[in-house]
N, C-alpha and C. Protein backbone atom coordinates (compact mmCIF):
# COMPACT_ATOMS: atom_id res chain seq x y z
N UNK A 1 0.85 -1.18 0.00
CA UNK A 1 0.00 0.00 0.00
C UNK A 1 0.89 1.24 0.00
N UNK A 2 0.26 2.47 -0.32
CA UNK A 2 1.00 3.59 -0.69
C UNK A 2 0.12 4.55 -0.33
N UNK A 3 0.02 5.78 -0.29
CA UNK A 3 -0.39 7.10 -0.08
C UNK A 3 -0.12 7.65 -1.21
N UNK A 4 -1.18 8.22 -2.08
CA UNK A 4 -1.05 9.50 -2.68
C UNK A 4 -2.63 10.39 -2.64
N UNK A 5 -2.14 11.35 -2.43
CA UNK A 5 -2.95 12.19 -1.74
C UNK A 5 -3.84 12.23 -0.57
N UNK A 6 -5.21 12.04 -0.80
CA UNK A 6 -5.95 11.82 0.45
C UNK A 6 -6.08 10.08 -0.12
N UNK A 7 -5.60 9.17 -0.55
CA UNK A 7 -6.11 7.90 -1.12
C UNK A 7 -4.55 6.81 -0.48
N UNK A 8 -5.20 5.76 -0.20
CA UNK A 8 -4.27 4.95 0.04
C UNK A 8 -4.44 3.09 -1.01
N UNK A 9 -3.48 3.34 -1.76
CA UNK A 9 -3.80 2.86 -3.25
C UNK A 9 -3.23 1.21 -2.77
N UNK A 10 -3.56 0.26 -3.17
CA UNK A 10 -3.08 -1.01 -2.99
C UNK A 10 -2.10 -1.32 -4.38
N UNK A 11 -0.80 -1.98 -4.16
CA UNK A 11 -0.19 -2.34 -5.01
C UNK A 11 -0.65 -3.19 -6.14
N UNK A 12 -1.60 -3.79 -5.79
CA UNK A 12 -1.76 -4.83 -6.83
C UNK A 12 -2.42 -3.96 -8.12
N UNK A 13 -2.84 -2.67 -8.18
CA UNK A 13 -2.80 -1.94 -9.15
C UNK A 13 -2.18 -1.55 -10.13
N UNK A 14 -0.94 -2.08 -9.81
CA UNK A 14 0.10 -1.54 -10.23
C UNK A 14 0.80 -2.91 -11.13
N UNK A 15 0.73 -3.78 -10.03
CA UNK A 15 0.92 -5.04 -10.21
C UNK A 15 0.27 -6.60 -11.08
N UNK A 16 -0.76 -6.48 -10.73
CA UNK A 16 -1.89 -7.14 -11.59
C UNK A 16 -2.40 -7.33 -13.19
N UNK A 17 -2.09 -7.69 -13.76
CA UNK A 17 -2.68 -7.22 -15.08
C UNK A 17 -4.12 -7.91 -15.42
N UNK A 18 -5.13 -6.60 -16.34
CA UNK A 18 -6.16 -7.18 -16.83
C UNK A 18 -6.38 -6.51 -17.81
N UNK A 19 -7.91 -7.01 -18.66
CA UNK A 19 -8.26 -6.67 -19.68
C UNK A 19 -9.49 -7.66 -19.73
N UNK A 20 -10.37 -6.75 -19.72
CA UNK A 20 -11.62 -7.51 -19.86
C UNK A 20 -11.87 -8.63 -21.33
N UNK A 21 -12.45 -9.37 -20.56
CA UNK A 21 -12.60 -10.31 -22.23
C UNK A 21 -13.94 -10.69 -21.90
N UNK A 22 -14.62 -9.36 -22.92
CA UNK A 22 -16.44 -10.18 -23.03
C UNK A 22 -16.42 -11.27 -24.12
N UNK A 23 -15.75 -11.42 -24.58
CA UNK A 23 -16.20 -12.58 -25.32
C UNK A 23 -16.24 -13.84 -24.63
N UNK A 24 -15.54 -13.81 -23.83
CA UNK A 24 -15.10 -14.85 -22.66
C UNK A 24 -16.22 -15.24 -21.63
N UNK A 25 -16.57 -13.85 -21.09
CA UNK A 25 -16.93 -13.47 -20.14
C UNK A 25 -18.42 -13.38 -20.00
N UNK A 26 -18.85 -12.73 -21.24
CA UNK A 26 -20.24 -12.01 -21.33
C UNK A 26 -21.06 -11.10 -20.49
N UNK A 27 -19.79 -10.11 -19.79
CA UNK A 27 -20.00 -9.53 -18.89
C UNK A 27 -21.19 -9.70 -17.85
N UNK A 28 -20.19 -10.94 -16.91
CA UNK A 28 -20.75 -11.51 -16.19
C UNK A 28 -21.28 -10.74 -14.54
N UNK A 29 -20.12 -9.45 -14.65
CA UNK A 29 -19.53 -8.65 -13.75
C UNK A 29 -20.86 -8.05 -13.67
N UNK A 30 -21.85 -7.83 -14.49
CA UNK A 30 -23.16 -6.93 -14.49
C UNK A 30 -24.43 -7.89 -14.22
N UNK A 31 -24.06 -9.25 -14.19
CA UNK A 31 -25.14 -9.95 -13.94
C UNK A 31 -24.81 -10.78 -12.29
N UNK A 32 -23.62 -11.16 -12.20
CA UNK A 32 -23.57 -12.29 -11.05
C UNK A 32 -23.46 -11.32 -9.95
N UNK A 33 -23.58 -12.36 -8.44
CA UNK A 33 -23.26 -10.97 -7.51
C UNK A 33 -24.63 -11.13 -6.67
N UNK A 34 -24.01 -10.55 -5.86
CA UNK A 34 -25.68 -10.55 -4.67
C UNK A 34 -25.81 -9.00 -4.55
N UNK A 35 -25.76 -7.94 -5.19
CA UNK A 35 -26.15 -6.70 -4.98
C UNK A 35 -25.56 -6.02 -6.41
N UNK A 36 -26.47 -4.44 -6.11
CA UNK A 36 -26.38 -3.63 -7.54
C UNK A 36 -24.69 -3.24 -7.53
N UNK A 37 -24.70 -2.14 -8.25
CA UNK A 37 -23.51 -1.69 -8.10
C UNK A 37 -23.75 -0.46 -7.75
N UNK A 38 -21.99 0.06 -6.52
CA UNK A 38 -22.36 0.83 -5.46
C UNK A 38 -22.26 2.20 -6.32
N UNK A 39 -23.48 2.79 -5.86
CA UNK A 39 -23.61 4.66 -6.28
C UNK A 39 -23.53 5.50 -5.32
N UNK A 40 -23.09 6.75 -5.91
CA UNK A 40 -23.10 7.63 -4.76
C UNK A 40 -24.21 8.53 -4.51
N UNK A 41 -24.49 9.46 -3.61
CA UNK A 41 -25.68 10.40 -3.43
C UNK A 41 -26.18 11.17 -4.43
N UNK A 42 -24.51 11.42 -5.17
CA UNK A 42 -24.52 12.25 -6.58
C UNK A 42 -25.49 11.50 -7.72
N UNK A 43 -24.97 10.34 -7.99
CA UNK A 43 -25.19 9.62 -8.63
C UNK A 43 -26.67 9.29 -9.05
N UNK A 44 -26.97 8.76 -7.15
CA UNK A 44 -28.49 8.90 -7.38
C UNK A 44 -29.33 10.13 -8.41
N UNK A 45 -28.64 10.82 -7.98
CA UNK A 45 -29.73 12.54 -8.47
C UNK A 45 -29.77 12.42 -9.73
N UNK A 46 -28.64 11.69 -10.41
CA UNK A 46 -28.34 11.94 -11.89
C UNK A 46 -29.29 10.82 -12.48
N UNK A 47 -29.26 9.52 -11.71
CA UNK A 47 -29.76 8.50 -12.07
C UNK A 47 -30.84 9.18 -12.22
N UNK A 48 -31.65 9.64 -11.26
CA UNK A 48 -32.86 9.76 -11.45
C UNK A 48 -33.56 10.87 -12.43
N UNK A 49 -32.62 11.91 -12.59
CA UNK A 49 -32.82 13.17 -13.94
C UNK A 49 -32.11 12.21 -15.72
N UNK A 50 -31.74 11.54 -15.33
CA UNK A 50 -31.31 11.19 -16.66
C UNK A 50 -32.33 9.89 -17.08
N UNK A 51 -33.16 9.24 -16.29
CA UNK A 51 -34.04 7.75 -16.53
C UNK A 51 -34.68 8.38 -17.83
N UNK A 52 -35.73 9.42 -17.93
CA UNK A 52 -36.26 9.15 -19.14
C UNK A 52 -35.69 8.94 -20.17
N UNK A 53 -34.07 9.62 -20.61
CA UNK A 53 -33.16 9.54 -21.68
C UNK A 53 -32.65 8.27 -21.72
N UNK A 54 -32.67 7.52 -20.59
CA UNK A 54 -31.69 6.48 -20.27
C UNK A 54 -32.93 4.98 -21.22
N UNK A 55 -34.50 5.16 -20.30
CA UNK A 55 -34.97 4.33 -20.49
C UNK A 55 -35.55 3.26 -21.83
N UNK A 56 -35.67 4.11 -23.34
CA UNK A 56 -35.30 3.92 -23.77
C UNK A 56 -34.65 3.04 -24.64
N UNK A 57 -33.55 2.92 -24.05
CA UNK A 57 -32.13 1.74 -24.03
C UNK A 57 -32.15 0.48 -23.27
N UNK A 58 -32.82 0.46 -22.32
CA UNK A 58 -33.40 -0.78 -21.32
C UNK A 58 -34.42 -1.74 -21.70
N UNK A 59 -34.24 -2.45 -21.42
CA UNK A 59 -34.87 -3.97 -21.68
C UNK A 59 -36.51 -3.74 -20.64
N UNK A 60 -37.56 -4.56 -21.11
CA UNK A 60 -38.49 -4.46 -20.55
C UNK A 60 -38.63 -4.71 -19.05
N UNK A 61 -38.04 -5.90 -18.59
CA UNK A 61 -37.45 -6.39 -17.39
C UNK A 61 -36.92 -5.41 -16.39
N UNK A 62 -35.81 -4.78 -17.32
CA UNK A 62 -35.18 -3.89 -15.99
C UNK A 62 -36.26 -2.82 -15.75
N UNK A 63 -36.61 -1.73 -16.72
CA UNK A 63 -37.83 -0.96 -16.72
C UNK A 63 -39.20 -1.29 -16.09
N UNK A 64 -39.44 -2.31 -16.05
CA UNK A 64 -40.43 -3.16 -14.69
C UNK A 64 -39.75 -2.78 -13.17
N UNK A 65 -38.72 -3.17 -13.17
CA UNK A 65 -38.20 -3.31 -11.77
C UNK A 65 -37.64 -1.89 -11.22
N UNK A 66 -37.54 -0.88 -11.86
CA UNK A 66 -37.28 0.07 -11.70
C UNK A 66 -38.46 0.95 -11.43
N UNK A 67 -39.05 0.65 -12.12
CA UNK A 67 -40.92 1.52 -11.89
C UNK A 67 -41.09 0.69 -10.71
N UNK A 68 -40.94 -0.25 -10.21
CA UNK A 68 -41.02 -0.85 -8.70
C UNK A 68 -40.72 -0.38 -7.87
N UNK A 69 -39.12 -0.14 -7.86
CA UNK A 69 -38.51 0.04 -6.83
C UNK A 69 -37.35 1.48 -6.62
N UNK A 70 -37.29 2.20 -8.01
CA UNK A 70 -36.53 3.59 -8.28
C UNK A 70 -35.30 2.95 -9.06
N UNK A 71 -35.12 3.87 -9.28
CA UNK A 71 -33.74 4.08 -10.01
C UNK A 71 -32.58 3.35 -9.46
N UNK A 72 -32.74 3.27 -7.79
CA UNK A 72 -31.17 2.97 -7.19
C UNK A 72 -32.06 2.64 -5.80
N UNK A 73 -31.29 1.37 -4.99
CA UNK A 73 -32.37 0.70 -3.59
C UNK A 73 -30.94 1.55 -2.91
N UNK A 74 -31.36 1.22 -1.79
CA UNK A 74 -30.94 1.22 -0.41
C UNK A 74 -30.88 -0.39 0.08
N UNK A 75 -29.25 -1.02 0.35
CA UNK A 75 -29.06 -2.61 0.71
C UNK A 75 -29.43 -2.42 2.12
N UNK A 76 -29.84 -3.67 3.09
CA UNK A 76 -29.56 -3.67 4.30
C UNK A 76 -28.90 -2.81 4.94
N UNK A 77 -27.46 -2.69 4.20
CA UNK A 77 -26.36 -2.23 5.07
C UNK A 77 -26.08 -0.62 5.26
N UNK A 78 -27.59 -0.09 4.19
CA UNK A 78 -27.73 0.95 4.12
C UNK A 78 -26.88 1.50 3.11
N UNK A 79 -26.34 0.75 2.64
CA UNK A 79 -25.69 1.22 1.13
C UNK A 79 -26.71 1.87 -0.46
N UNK A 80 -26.17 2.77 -1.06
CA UNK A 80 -26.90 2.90 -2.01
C UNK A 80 -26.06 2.16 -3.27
N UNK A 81 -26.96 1.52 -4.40
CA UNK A 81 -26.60 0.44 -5.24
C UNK A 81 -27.99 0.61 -6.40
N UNK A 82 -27.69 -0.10 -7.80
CA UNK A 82 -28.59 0.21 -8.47
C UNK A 82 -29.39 -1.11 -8.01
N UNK A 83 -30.62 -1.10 -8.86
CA UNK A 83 -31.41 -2.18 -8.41
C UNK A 83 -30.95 -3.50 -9.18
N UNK A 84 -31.67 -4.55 -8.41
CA UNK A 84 -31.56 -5.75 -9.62
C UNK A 84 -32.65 -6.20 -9.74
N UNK A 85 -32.86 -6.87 -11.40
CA UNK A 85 -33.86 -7.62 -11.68
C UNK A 85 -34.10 -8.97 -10.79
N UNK A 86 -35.18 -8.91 -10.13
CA UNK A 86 -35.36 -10.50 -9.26
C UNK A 86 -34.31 -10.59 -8.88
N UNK A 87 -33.85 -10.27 -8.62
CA UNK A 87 -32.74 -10.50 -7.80
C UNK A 87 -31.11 -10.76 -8.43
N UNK A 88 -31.21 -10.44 -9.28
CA UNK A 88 -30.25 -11.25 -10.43
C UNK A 88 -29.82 -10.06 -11.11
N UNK A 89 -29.53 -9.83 -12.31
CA UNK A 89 -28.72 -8.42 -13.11
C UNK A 89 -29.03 -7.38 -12.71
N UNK A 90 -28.60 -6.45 -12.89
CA UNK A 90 -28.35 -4.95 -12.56
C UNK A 90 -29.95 -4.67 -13.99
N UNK A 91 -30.39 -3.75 -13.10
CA UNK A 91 -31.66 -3.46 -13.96
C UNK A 91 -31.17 -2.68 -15.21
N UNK A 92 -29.95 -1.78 -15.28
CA UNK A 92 -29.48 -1.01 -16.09
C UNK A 92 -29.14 -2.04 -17.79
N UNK A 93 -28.84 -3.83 -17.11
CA UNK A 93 -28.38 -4.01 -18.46
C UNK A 93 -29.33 -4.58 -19.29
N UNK A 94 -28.19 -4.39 -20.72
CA UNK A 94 -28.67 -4.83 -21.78
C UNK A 94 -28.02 -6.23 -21.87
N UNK A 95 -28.58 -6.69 -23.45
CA UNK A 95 -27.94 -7.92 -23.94
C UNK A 95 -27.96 -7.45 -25.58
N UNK A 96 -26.68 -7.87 -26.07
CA UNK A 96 -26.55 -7.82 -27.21
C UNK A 96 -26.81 -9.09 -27.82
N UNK A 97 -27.08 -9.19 -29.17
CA UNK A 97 -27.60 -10.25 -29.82
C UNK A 97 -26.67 -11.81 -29.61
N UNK A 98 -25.57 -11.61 -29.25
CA UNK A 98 -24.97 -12.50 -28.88
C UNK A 98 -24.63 -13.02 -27.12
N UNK A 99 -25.33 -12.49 -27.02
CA UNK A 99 -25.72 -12.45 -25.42
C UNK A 99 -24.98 -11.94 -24.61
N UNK A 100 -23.78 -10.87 -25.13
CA UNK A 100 -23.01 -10.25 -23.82
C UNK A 100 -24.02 -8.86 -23.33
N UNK A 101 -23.28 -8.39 -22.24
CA UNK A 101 -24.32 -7.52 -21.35
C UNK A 101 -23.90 -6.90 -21.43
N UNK A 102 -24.14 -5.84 -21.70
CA UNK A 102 -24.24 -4.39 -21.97
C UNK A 102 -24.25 -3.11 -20.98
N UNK A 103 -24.60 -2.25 -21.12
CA UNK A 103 -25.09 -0.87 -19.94
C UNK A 103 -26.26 0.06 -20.72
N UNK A 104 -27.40 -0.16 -20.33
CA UNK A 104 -28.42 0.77 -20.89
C UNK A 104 -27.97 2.69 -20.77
N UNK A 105 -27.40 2.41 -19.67
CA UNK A 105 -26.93 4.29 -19.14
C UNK A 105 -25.80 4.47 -20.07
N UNK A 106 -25.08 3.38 -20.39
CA UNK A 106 -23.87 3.92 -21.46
C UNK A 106 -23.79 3.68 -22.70
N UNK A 107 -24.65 3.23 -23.38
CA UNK A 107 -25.63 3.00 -24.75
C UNK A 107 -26.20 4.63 -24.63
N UNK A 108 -27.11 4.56 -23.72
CA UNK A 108 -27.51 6.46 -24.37
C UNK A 108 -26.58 6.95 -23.80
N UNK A 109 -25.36 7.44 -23.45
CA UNK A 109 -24.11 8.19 -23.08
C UNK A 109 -23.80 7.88 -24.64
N UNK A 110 -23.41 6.93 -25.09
CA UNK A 110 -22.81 6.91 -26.61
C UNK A 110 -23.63 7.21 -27.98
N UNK A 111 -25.19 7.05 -27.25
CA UNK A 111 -25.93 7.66 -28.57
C UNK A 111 -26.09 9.01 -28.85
N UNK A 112 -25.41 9.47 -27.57
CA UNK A 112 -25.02 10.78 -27.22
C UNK A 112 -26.19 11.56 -26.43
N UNK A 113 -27.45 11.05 -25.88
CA UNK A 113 -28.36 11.21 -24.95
C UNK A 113 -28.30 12.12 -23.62
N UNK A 114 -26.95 11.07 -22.83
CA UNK A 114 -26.85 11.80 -21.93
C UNK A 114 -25.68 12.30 -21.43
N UNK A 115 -24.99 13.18 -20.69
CA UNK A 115 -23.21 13.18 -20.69
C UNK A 115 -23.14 12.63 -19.52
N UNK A 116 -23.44 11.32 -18.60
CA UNK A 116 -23.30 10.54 -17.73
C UNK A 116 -22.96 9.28 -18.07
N UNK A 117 -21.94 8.74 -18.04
CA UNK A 117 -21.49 7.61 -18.82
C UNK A 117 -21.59 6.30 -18.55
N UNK A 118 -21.97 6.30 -16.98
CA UNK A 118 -22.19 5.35 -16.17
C UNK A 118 -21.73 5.45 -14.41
N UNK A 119 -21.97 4.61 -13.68
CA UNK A 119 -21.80 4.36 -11.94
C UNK A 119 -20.19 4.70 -12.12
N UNK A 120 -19.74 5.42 -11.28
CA UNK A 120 -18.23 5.71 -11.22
C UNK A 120 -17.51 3.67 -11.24
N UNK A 121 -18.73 3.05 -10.34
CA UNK A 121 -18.56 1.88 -9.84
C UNK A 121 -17.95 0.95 -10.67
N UNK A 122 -18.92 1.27 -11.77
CA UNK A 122 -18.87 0.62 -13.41
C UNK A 122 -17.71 0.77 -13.90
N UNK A 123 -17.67 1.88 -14.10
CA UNK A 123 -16.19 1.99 -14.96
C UNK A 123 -14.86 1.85 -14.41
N UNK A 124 -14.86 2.24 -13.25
CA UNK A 124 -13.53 1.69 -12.41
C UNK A 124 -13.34 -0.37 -12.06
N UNK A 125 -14.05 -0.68 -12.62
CA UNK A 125 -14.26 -2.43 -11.97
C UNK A 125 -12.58 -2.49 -13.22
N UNK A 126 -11.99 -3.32 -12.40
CA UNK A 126 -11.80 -4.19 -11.37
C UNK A 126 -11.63 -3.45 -9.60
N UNK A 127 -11.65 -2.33 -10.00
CA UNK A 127 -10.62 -1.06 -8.85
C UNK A 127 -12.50 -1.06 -8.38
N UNK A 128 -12.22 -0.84 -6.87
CA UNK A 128 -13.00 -0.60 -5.57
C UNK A 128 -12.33 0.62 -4.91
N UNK A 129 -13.44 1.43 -4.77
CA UNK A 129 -13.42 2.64 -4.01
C UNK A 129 -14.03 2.51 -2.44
N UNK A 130 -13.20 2.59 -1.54
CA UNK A 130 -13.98 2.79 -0.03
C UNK A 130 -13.58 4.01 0.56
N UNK A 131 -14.70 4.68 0.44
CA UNK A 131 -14.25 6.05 1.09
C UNK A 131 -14.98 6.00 2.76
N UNK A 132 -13.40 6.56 3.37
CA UNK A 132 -13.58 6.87 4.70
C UNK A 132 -13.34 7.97 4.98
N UNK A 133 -13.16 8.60 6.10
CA UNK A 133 -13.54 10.40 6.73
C UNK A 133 -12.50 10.67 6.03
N UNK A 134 -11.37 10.25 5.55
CA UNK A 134 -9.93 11.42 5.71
C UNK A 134 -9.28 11.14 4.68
N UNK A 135 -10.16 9.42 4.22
CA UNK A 135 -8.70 8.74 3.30
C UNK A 135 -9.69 8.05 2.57
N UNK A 136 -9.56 7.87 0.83
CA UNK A 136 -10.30 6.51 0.25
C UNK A 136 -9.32 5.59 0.18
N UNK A 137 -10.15 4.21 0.31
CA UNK A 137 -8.83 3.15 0.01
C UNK A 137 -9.29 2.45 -1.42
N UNK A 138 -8.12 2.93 -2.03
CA UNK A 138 -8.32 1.99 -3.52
C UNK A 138 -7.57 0.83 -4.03
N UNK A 139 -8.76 -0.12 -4.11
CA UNK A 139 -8.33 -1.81 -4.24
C UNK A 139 -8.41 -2.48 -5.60
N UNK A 140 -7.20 -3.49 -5.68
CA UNK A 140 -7.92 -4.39 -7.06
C UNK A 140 -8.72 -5.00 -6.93
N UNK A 141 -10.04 -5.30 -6.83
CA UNK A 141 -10.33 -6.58 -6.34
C UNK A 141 -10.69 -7.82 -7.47
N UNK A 142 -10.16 -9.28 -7.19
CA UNK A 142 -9.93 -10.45 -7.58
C UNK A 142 -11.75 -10.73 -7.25
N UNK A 143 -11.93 -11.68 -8.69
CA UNK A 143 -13.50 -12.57 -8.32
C UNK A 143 -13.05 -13.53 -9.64
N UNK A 144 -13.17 -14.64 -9.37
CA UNK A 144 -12.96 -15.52 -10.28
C UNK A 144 -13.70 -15.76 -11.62
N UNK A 145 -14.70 -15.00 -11.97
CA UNK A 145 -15.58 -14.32 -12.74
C UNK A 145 -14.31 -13.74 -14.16
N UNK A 146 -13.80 -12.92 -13.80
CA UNK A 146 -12.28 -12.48 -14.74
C UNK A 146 -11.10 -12.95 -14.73
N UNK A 147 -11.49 -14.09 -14.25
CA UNK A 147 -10.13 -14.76 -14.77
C UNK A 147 -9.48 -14.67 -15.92
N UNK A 148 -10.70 -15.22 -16.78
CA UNK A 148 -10.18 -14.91 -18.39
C UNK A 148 -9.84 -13.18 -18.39
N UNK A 149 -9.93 -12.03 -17.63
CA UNK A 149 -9.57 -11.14 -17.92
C UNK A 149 -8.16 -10.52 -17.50
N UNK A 150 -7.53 -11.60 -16.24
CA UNK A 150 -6.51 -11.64 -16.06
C UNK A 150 -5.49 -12.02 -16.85
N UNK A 151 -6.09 -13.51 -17.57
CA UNK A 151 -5.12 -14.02 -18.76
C UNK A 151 -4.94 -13.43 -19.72
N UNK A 152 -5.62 -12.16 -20.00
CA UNK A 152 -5.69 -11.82 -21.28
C UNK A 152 -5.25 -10.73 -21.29
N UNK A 153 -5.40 -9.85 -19.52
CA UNK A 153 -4.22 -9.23 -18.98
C UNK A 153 -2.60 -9.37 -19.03
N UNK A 154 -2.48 -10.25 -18.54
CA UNK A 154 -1.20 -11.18 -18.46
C UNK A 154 -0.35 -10.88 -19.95
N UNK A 155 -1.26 -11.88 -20.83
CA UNK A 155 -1.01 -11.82 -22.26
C UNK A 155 -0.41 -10.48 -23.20
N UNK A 156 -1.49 -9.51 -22.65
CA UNK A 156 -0.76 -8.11 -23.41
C UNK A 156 -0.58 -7.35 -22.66
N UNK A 157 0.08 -7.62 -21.07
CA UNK A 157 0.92 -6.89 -20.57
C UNK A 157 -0.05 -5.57 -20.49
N UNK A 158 -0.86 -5.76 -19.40
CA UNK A 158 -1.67 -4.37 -19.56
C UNK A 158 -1.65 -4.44 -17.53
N UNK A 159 -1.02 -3.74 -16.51
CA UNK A 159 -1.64 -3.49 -15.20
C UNK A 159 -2.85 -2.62 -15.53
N UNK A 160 -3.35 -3.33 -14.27
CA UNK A 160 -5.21 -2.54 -14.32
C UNK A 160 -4.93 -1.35 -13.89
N UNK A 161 -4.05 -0.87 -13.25
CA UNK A 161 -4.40 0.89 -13.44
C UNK A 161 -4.18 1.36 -15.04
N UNK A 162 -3.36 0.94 -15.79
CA UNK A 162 -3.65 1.21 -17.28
C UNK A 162 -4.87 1.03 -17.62
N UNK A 163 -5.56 -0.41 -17.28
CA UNK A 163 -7.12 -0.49 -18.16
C UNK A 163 -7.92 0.29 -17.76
N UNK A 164 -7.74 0.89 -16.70
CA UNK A 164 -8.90 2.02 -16.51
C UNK A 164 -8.42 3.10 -15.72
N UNK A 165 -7.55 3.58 -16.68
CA UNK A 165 -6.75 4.91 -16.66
C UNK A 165 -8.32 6.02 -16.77
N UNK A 166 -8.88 6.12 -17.67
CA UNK A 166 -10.03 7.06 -18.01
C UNK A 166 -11.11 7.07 -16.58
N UNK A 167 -11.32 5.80 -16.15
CA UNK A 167 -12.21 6.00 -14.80
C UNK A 167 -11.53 6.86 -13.83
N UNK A 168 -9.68 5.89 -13.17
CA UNK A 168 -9.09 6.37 -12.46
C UNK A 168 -9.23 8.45 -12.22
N UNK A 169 -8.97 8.53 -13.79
CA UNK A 169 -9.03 10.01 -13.92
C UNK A 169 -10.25 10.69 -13.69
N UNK A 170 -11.23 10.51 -14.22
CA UNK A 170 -12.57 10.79 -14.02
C UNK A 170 -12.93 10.72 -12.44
N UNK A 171 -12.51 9.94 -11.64
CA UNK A 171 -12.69 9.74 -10.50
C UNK A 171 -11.56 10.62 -9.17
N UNK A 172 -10.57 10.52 -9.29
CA UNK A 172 -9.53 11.71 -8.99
C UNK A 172 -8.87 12.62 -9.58
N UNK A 173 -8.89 12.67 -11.06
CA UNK A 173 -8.10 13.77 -11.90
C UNK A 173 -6.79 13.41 -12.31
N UNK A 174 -6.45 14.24 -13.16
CA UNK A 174 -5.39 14.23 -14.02
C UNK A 174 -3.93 14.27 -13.02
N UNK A 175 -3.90 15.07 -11.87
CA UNK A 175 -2.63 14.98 -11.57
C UNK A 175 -2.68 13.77 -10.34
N UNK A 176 -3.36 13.12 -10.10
CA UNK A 176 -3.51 12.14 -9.32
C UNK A 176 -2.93 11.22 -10.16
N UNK A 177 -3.74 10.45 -11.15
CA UNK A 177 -3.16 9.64 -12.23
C UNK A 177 -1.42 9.70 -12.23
N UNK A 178 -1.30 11.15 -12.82
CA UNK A 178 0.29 11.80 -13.45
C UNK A 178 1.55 11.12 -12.33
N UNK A 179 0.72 11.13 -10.67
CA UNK A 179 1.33 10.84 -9.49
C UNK A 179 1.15 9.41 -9.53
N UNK A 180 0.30 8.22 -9.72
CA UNK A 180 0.53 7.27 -9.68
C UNK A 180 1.18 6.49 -10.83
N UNK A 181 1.50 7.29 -12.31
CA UNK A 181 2.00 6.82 -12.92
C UNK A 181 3.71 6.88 -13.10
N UNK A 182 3.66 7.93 -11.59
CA UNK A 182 5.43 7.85 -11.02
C UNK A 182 5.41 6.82 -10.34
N UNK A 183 4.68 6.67 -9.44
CA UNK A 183 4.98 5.30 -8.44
C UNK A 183 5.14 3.88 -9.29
N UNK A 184 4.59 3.83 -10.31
CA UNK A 184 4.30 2.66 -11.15
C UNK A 184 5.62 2.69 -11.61
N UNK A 185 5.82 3.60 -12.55
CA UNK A 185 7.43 3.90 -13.14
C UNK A 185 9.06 3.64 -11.81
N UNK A 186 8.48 3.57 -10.74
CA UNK A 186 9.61 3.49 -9.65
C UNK A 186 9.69 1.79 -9.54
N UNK A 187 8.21 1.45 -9.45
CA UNK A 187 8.40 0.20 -9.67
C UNK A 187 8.84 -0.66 -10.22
C-alpha cells in the first residue's frame, strides 16, 4: 500500500494485469453478484434526472423493476446500489444479440443522450473505491468471474491501473493519475 494524496492505493494496481474479455466473459460482472452496483448520493440525483433519456435503451425487465422500486435501492447495510432484476442483473443491463451484457446508461451516453457515462462503480471495476472520513482506500479486487480477464491481462501486458486509466481520472483527476503513474514507473 502507498499514499497519494488523500487515497491509500493497494499495489496490486500496479501489479496485476487485466483486460476484460467479453467474449469470454459475457460480462458476467453486471449480472452475477448478490447486490447492484455501489452509487453515490450524486449519482443517485443523476440516475434519477437522466431515466427518461436512459430508459429507452433498457430492456423491458429492468424498466419493470425500476418503476417498482426507483432508479437505485438502499441494501440492508444501508448502502446505495442500483437495483436488480429478481434479484439477479443490474436493472441497467442490456444484452446484445450475442448475449453479452451491456449498460443501458452507457448505450444512451454513446448515442449521445446523456453526458453521464455510467456508476463511477462501473467503470472503475476491477478497482474498488472505499471512502472513509480522511482517506479513500483503492483496491484491485480479484472474483474468479475475470479470470479470463486476467489471462488476457497477463497476455498483453496491460496493469489494471492502465485499463482504466479514463475511470481512475474521471474519478480523482489528471494529476492524481500523473502521481501514480510515477509510483508505477519506480516500480
Amino acid at each position: 500500500m502507498f499514499q497519494l494524496g488523500k487515497t491509500i492505493v493497494s499495489e496490486d494496481l500496479l501489479e496485476k494485469e487485466f483486460v476484460c474479455n467479453l467474449g469470454a466473459c459475457k460480462g458476467e460482472c453486471c449480472i452475477a453478484g448478490e447486490a447492484g452496483a455501489p452509487v453515490s448520493k450524486e449519482e443517485v440525483a443523476i440516475l434519477k434526472e437522466i431515466y427518461p433519456k436512459v430508459k429507452p435503451f433498457l430492456r423491458k425487465e429492468g424498466i419493470a423493476w425500476i418503476e417498482k422500486q426507483g432508479t437505485h435501492v438502499v441494501s440492508d447495510l444501508g448502502e446505495l446500489e442500483t437495483p436488480l432484476v429478481d434479484g439477479k442483473e443490474c436493472v441497467y443491463v442490456t444484452f446484445s444479440e450475442s448475449g453479452i451484457a451491456g449498460c443501458g446508461i452507457e448505450d444512451a451516453y454513446n448515442a449521445g443522450e446523456i453526458d453521464f457515462r455510467k456508476p463511477i462503480s462501473c467503470h472503475l471495476y476491477p478497482v474498488r473505491v472505499q471512502d472513509y472520513s480522511e482517506f479513500a482506500a483503492v483496491n484491485y479486487h480479484k472474483w474468479p468471474i475475470c479470470n479470463d480477464a486476467c489471462s488476457l491481462g497477463q497476455e498483453l501486458k496491460v496493469p489494471v491501473y492502465k485499463f482504466v486509466k479514463d475511470a481512475l481520472i474521471r474519478k480523482f483527476g489528471e494529476h492524481w493519475y500523473s502521481e501514480l503513474e510515477k509510483v508505477a514507473a519506480k516500480l
